[in-house]
PDB file of N, CA and C in Angstrom:
ATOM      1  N   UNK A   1      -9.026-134.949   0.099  1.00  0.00           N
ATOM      2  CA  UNK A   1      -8.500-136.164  -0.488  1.00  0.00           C
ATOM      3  C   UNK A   1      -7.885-135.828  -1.851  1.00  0.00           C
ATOM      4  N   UNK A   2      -6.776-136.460  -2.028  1.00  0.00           N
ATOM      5  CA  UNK A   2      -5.877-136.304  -3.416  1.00  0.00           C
ATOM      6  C   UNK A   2      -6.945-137.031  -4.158  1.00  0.00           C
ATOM      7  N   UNK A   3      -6.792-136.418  -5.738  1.00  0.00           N
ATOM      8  CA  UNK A   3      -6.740-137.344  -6.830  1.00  0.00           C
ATOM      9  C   UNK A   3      -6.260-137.768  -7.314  1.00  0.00           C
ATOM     10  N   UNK A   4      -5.708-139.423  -7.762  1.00  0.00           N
ATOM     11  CA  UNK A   4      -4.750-139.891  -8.347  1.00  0.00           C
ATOM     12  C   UNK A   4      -5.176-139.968  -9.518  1.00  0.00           C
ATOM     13  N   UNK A   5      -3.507-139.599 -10.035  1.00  0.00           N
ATOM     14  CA  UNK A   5      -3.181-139.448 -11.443  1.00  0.00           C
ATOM     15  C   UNK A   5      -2.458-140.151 -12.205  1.00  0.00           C
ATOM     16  N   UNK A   6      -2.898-140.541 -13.137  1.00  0.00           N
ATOM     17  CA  UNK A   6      -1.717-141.572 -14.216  1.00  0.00           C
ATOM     18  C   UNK A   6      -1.137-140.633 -15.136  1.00  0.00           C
ATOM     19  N   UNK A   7      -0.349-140.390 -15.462  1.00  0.00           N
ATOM     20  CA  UNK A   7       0.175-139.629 -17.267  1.00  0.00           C
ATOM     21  C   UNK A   7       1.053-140.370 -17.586  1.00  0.00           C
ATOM     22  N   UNK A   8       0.241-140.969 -18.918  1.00  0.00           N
ATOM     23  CA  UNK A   8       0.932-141.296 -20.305  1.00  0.00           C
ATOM     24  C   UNK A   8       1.341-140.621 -21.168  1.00  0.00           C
ATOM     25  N   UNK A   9       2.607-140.795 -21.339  1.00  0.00           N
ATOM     26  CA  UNK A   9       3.106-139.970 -22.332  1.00  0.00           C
ATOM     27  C   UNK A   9       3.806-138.622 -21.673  1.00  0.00           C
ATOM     28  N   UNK A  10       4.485-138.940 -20.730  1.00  0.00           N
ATOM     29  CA  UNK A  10       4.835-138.095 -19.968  1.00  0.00           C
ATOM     30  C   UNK A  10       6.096-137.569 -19.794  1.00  0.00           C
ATOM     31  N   UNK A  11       7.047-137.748 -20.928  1.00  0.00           N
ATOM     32  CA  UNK A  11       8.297-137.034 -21.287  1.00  0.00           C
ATOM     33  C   UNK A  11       8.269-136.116 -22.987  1.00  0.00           C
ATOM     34  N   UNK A  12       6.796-136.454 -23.518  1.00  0.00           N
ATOM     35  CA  UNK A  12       6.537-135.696 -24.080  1.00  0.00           C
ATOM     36  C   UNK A  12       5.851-134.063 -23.899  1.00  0.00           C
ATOM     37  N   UNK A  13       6.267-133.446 -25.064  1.00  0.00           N
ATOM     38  CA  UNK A  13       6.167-132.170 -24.510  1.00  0.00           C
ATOM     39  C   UNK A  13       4.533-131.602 -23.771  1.00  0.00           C
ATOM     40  N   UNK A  14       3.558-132.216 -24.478  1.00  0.00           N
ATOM     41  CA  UNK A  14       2.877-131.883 -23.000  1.00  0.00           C
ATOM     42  C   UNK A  14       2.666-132.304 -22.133  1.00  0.00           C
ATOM     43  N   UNK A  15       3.287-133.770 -22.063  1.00  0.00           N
ATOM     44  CA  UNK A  15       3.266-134.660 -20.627  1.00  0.00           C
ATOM     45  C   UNK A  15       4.286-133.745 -19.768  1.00  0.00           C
ATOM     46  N   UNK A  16       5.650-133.368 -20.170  1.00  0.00           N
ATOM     47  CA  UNK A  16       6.321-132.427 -19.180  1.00  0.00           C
ATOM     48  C   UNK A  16       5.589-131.227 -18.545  1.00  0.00           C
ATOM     49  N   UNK A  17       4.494-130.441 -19.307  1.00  0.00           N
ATOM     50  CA  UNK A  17       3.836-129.784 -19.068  1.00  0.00           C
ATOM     51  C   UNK A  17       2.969-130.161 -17.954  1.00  0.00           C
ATOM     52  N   UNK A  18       2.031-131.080 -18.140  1.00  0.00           N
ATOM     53  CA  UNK A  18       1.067-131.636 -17.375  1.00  0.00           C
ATOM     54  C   UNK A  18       1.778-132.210 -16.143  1.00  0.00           C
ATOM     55  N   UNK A  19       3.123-132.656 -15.965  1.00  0.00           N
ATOM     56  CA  UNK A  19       3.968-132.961 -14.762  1.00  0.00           C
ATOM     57  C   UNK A  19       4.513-131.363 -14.188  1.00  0.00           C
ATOM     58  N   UNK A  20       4.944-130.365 -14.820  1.00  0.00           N
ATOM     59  CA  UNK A  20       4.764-129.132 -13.725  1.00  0.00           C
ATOM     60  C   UNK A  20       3.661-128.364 -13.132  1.00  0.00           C
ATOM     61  N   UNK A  21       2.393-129.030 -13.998  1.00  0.00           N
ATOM     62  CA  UNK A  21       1.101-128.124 -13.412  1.00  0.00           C
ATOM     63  C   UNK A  21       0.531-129.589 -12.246  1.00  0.00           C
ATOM     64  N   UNK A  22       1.440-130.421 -12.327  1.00  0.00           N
ATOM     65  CA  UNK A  22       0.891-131.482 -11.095  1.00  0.00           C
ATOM     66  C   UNK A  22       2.094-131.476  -9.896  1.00  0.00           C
ATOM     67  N   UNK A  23       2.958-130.590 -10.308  1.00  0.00           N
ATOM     68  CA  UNK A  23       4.129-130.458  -9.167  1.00  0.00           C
ATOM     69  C   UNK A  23       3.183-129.424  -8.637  1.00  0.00           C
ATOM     70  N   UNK A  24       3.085-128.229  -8.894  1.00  0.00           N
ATOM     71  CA  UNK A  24       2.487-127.309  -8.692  1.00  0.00           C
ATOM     72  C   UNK A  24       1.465-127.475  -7.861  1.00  0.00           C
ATOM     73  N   UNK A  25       0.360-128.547  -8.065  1.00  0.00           N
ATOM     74  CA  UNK A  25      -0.614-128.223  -7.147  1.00  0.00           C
ATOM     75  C   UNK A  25      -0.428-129.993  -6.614  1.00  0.00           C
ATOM     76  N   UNK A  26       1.112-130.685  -5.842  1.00  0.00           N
ATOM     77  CA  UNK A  26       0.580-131.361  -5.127  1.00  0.00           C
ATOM     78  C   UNK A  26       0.489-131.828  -4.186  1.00  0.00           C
ATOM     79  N   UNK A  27      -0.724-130.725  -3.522  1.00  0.00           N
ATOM     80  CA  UNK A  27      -1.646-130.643  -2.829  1.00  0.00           C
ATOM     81  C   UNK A  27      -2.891-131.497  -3.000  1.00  0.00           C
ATOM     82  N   UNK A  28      -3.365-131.516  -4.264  1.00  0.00           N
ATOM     83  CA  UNK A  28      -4.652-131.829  -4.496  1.00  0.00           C
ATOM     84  C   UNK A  28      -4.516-132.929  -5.624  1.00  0.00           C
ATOM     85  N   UNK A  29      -2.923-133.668  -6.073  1.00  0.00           N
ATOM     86  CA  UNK A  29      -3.093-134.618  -7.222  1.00  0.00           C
ATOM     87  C   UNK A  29      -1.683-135.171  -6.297  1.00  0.00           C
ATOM     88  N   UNK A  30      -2.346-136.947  -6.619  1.00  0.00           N
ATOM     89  CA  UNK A  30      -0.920-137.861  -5.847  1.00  0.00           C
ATOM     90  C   UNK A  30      -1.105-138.496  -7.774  1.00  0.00           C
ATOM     91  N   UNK A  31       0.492-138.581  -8.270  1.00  0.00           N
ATOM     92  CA  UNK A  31       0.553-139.196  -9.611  1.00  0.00           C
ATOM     93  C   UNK A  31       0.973-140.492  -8.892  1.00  0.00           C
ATOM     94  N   UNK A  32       0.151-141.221  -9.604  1.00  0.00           N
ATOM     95  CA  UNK A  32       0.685-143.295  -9.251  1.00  0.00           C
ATOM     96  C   UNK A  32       1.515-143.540  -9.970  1.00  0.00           C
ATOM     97  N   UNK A  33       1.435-143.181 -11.389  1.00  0.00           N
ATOM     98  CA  UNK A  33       2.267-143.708 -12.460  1.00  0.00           C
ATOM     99  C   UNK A  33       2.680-143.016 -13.755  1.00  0.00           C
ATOM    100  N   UNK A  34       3.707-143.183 -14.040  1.00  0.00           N
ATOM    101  CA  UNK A  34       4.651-142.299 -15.168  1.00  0.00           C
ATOM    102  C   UNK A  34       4.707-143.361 -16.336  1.00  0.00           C
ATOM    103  N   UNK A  35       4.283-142.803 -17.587  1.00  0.00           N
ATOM    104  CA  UNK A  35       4.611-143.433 -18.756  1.00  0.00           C
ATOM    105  C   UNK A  35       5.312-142.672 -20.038  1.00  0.00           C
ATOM    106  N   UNK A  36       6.230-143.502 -20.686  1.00  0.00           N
ATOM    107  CA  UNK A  36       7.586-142.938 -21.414  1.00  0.00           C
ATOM    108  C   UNK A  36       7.478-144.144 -23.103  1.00  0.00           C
ATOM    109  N   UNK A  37       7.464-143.867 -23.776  1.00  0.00           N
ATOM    110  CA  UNK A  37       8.512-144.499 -24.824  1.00  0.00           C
ATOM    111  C   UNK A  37       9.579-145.354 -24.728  1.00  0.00           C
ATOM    112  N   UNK A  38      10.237-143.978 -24.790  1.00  0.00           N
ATOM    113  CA  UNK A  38      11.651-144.350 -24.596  1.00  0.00           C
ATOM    114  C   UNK A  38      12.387-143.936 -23.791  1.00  0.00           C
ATOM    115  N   UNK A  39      12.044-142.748 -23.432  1.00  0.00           N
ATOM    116  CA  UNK A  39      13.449-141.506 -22.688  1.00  0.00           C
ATOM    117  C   UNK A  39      13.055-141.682 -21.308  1.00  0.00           C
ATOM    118  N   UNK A  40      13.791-142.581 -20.706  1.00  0.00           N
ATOM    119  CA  UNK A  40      13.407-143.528 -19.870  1.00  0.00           C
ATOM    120  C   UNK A  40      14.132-142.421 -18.806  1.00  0.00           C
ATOM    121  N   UNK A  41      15.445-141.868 -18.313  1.00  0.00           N
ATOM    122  CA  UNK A  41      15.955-140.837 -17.802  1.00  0.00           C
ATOM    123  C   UNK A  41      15.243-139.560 -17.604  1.00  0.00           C
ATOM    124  N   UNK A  42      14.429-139.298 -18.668  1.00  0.00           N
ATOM    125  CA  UNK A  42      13.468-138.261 -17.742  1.00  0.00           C
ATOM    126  C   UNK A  42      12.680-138.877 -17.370  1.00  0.00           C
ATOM    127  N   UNK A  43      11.895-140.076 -17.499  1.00  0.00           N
ATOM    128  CA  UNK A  43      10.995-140.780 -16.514  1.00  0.00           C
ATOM    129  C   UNK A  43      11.127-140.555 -15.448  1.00  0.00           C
ATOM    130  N   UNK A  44      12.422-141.191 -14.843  1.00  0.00           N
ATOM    131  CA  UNK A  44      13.504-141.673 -14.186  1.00  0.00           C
ATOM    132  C   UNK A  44      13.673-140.152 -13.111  1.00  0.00           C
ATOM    133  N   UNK A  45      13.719-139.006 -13.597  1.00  0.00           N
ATOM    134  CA  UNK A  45      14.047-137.691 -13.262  1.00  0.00           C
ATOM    135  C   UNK A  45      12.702-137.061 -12.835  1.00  0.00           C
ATOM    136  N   UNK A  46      11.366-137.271 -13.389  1.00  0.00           N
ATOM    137  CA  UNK A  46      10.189-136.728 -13.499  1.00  0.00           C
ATOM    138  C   UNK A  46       9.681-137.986 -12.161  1.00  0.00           C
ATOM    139  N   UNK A  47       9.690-139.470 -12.015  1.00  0.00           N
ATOM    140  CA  UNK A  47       9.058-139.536 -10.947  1.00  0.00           C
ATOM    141  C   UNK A  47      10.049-139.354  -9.582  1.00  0.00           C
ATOM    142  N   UNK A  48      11.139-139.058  -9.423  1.00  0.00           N
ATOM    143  CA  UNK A  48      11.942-138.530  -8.458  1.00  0.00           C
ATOM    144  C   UNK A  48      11.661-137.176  -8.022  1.00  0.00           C
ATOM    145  N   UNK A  49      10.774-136.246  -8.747  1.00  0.00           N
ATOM    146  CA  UNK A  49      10.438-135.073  -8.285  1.00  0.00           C
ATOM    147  C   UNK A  49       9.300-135.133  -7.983  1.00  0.00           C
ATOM    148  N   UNK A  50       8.788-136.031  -8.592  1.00  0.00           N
ATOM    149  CA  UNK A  50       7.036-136.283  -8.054  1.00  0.00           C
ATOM    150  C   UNK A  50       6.729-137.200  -7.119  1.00  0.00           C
ATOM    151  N   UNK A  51       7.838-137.873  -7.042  1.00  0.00           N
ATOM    152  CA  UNK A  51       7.810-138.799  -5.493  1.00  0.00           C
ATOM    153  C   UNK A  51       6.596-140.105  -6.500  1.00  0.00           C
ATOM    154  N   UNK A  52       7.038-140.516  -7.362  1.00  0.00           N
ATOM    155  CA  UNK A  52       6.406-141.727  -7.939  1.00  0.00           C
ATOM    156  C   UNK A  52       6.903-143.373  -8.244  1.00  0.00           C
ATOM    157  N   UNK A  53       6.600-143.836  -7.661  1.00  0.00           N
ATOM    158  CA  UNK A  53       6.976-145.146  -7.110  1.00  0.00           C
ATOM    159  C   UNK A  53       7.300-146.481  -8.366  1.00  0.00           C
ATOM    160  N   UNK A  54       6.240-145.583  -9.270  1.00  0.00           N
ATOM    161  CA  UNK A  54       5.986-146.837 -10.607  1.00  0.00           C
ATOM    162  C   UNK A  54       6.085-146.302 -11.764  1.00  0.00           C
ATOM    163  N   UNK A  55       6.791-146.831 -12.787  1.00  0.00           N
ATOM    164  CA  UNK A  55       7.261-146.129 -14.179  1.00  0.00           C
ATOM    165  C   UNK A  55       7.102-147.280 -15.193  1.00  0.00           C
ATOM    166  N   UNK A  56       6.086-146.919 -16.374  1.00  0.00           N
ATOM    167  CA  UNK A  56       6.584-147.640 -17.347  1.00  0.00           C
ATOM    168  C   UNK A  56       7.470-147.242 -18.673  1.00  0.00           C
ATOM    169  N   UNK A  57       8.151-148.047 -19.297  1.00  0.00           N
ATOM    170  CA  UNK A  57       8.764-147.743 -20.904  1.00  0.00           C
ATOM    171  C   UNK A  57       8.219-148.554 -21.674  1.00  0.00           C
ATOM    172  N   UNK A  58       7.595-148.283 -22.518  1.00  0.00           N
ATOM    173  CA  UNK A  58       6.584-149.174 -23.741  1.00  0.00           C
ATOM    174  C   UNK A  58       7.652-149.873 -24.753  1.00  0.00           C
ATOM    175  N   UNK A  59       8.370-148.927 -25.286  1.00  0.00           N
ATOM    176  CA  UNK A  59       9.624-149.732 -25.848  1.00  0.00           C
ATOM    177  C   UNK A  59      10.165-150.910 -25.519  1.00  0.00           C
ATOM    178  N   UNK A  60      10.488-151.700 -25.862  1.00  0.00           N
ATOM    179  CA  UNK A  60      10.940-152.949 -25.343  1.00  0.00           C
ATOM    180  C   UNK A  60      12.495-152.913 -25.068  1.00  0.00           C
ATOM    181  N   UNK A  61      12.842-152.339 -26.166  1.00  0.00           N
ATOM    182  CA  UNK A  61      14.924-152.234 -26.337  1.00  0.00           C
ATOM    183  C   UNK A  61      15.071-151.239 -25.298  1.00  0.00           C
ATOM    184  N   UNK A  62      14.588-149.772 -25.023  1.00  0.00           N
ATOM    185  CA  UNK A  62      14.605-149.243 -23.866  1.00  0.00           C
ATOM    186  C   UNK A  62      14.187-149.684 -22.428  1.00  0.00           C
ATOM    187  N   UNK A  63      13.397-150.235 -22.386  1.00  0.00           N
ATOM    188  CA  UNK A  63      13.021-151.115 -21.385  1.00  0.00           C
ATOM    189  C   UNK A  63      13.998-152.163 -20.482  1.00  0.00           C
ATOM    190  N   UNK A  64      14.803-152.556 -22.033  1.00  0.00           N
ATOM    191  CA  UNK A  64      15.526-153.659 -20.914  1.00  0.00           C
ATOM    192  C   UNK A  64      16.897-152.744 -20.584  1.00  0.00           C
ATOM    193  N   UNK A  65      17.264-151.697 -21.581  1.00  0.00           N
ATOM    194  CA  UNK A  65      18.468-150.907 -20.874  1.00  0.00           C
ATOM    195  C   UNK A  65      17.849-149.841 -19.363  1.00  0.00           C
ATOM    196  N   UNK A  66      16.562-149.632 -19.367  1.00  0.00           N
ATOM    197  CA  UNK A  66      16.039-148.893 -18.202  1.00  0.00           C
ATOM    198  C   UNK A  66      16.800-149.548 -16.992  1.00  0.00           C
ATOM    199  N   UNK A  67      16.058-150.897 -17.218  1.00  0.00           N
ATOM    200  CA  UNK A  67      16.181-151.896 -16.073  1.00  0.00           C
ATOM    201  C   UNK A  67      17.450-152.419 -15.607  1.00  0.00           C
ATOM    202  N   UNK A  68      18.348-151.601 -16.419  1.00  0.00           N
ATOM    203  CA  UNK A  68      19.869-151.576 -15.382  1.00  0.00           C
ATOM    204  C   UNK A  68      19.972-150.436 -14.951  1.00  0.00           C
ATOM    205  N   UNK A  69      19.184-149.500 -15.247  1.00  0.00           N
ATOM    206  CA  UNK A  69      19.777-148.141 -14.598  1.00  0.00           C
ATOM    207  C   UNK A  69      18.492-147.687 -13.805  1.00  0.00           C
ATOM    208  N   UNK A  70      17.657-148.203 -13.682  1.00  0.00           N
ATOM    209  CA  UNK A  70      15.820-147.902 -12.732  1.00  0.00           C
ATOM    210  C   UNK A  70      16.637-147.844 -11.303  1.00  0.00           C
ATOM    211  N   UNK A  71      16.427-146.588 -10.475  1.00  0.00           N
ATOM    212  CA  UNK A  71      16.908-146.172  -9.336  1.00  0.00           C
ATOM    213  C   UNK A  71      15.686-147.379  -8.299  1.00  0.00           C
ATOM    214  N   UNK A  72      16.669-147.324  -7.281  1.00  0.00           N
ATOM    215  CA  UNK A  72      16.306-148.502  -6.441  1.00  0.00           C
ATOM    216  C   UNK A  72      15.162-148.229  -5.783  1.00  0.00           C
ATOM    217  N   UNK A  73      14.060-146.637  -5.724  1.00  0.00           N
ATOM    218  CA  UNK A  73      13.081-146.651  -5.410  1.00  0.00           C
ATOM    219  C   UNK A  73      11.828-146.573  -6.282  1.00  0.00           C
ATOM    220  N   UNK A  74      12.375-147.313  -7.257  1.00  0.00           N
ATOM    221  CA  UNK A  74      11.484-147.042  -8.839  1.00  0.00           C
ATOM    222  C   UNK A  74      11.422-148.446  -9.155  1.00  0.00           C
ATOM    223  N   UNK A  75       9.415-148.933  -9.165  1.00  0.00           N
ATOM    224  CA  UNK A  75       9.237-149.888  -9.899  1.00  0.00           C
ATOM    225  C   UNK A  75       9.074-149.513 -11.789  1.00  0.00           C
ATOM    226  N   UNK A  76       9.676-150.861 -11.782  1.00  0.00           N
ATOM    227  CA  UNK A  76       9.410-149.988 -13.407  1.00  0.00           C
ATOM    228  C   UNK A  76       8.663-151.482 -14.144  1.00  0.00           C
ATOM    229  N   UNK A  77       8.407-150.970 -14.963  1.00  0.00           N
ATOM    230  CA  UNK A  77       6.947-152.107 -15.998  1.00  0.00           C
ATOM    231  C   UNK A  77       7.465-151.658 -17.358  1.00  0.00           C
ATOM    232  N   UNK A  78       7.339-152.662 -18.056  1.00  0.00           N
ATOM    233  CA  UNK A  78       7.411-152.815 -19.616  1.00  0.00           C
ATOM    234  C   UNK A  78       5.976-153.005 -20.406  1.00  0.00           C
ATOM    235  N   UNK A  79       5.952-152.680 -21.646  1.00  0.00           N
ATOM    236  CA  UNK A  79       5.662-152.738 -22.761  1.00  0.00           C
ATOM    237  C   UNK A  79       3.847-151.942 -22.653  1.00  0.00           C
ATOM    238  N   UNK A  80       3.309-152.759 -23.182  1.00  0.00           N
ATOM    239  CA  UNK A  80       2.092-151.948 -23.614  1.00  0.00           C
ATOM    240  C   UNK A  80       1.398-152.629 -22.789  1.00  0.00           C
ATOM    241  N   UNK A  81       1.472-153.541 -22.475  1.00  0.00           N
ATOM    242  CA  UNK A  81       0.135-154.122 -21.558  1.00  0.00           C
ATOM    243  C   UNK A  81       0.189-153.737 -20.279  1.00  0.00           C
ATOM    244  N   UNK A  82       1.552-152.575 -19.704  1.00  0.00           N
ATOM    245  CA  UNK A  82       1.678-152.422 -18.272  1.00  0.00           C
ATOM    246  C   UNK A  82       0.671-150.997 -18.757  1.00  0.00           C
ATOM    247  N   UNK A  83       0.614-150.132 -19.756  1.00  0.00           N
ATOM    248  CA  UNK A  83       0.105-149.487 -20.030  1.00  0.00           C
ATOM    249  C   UNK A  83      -1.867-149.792 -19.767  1.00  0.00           C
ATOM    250  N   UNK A  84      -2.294-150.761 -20.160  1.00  0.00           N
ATOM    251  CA  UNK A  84      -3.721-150.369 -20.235  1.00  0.00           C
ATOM    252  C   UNK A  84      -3.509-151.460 -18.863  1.00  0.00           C
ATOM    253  N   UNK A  85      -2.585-152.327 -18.195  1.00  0.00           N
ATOM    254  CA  UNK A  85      -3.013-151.953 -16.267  1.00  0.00           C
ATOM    255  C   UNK A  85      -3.006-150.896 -15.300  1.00  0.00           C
ATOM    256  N   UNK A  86      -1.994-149.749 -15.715  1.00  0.00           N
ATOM    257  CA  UNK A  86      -2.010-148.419 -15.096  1.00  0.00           C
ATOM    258  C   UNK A  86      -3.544-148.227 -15.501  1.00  0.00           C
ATOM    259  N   UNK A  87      -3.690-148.102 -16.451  1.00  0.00           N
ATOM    260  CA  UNK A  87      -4.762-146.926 -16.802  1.00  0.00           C
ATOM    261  C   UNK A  87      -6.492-148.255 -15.916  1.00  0.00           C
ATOM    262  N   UNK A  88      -6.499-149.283 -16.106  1.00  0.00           N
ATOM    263  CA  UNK A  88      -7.508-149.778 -15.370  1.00  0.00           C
ATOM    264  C   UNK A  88      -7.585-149.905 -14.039  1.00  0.00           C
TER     265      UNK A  88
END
């Protein structure tokens, strides 16, 4: 059985990190959800390689420009409170 994984903070430099050591083994980790700031395009790029369905941007001004460009198999969530529902 996979373990699911959330990462916050995941276009930062060790969230990119922690997204190639979960490409790497997945086998044994399904990621549910991607969280970003701002740099909503590697979100955007990072759950397309991880096959991840749900993305948030905490930013609000990024958020609403995401949400014209969020690829059509990408839910995406705003601000901080989508943040502590991923994580519960």
């Amino acid at each position: 059985m996979k373990k699911k994984v959330v990462v916050l903070g995941s276009t930062g430099s060790v969230g990119c990190n922690v997204c190639k050591v979960l490409k790497f083994h997945s086998d044994k980790f399904e990621v549910k959800t991607l969280g970003a700031n701002v740099n909503y395009r590697m979100l955007f790029h990072q759950a397309s390689e991880l096959n991840v369905r749900d993305v948030i941007v905490v930013h609000n001004d990024f958020y609403d420009q995401a949400q014209k460009e969020v690829p059509a198999n990408i839910n995406i969530h705003g601000g901080e409170e989508a943040l502590v529902e991923a994580v519960c």
